[in-house]
Protein backbone atom coordinates (compact mmCIF):
# COMPACT_ATOMS: atom_id res chain seq x y z
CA UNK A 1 25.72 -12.17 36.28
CA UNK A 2 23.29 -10.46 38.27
CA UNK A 3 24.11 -6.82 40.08
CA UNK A 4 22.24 -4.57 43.00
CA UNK A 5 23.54 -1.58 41.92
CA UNK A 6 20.86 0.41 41.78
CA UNK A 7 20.68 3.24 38.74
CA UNK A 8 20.64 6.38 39.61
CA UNK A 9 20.42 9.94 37.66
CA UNK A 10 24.08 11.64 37.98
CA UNK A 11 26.25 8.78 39.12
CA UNK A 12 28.96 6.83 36.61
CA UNK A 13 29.00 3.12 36.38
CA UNK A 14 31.31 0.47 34.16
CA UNK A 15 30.12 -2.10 32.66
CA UNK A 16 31.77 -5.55 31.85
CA UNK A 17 33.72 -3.97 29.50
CA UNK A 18 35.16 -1.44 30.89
CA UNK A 19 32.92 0.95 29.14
CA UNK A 20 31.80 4.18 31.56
CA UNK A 21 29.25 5.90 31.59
CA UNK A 22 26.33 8.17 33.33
CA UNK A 23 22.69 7.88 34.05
CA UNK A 24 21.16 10.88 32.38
CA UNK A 25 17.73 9.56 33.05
CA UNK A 26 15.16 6.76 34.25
CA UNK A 27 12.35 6.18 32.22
CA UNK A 28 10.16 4.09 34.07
CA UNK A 29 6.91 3.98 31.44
CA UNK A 30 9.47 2.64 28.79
CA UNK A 31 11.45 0.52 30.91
CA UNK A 32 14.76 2.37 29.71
CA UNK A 33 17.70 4.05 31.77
CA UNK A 34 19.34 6.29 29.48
CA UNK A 35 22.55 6.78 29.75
CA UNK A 36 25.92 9.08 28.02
CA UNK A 37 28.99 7.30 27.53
CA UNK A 38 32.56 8.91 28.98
CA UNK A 39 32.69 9.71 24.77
CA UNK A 40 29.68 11.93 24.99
CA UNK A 41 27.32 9.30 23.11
CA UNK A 42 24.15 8.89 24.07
CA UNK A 43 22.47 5.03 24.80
CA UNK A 44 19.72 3.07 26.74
CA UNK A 45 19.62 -0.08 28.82
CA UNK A 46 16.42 -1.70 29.70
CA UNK A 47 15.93 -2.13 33.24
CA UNK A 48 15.71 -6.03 33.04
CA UNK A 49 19.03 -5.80 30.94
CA UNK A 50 20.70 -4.11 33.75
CA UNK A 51 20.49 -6.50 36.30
CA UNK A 52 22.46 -8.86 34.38
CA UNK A 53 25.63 -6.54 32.89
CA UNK A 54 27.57 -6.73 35.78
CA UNK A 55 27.62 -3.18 35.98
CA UNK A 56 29.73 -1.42 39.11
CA UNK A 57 29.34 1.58 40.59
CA UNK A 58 32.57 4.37 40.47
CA UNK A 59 33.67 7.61 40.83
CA UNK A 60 32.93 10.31 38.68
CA UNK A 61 36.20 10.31 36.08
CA UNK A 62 38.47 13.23 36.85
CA UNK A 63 37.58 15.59 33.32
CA UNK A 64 34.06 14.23 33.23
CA UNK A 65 32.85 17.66 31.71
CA UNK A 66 34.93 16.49 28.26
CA UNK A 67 31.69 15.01 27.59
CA UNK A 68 29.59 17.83 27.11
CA UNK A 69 32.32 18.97 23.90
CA UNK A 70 35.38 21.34 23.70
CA UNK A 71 33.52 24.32 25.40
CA UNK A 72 32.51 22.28 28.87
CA UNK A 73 29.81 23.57 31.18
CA UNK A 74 30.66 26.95 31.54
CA UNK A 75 31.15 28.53 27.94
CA UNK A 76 27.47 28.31 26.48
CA UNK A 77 29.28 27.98 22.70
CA UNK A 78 28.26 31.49 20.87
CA UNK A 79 29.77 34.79 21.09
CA UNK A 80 27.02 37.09 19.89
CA UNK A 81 26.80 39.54 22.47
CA UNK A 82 24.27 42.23 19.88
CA UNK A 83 21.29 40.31 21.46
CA UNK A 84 19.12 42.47 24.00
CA UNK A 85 21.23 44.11 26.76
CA UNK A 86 20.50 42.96 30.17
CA UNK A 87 19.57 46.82 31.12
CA UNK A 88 16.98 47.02 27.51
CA UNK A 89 13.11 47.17 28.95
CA UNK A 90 10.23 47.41 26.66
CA UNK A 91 8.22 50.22 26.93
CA UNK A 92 4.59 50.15 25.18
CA UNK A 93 5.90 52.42 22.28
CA UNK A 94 8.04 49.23 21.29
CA UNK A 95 4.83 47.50 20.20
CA UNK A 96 2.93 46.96 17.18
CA UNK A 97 -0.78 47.59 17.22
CA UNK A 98 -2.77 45.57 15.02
CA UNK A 99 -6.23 47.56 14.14
């Protein structure tokens, strides 16, 4: 079965199984679009393989952001606040001379 849905970075497609997923990227020198599953697994499709999944374009699923693990977009995973203050400039005296 042949499709002209075109691939495109961002936007979620199903495939003939049901299975959804997002275009992460289009490699065109190695013929690949890879792609994350709604699971957060990672995958590529070769572009001639595309054309015949059947694949469907659709809407982005509703907690999309599940994908990227428990802490989503927003939390950036680590609590270590000890590293350099935002207000902490160097000052020449903070550097090592080598001689």
């Amino acid at each position: 079965m042949a499709t002209g849905v075109s691939p495109a970075v961002g936007n979620w497609y199903q495939g003939s199984e049901q299975i959804r997923f997002e275009v992460t990227s289009l490699d065109e020198d190695d013929g690949v679009i890879e792609i994350q599953y709604f699971d957060g697994e990672l995958d590529e499709i070769e572009f001639e393989a595309w054309t015949r999944m059947g694949i469907v374009s659709i809407s982005p699923p509703e907690d999309w952001s599940s994908i990227y693990g428990e802490q989503g977009l927003d939390d950036p995973g680590y609590t270590d606040l000890s590293a350099r203050p935002d207000s902490y400039q160097y000052t020449l005296d903070d550097l090592e001379r080598d001689e």
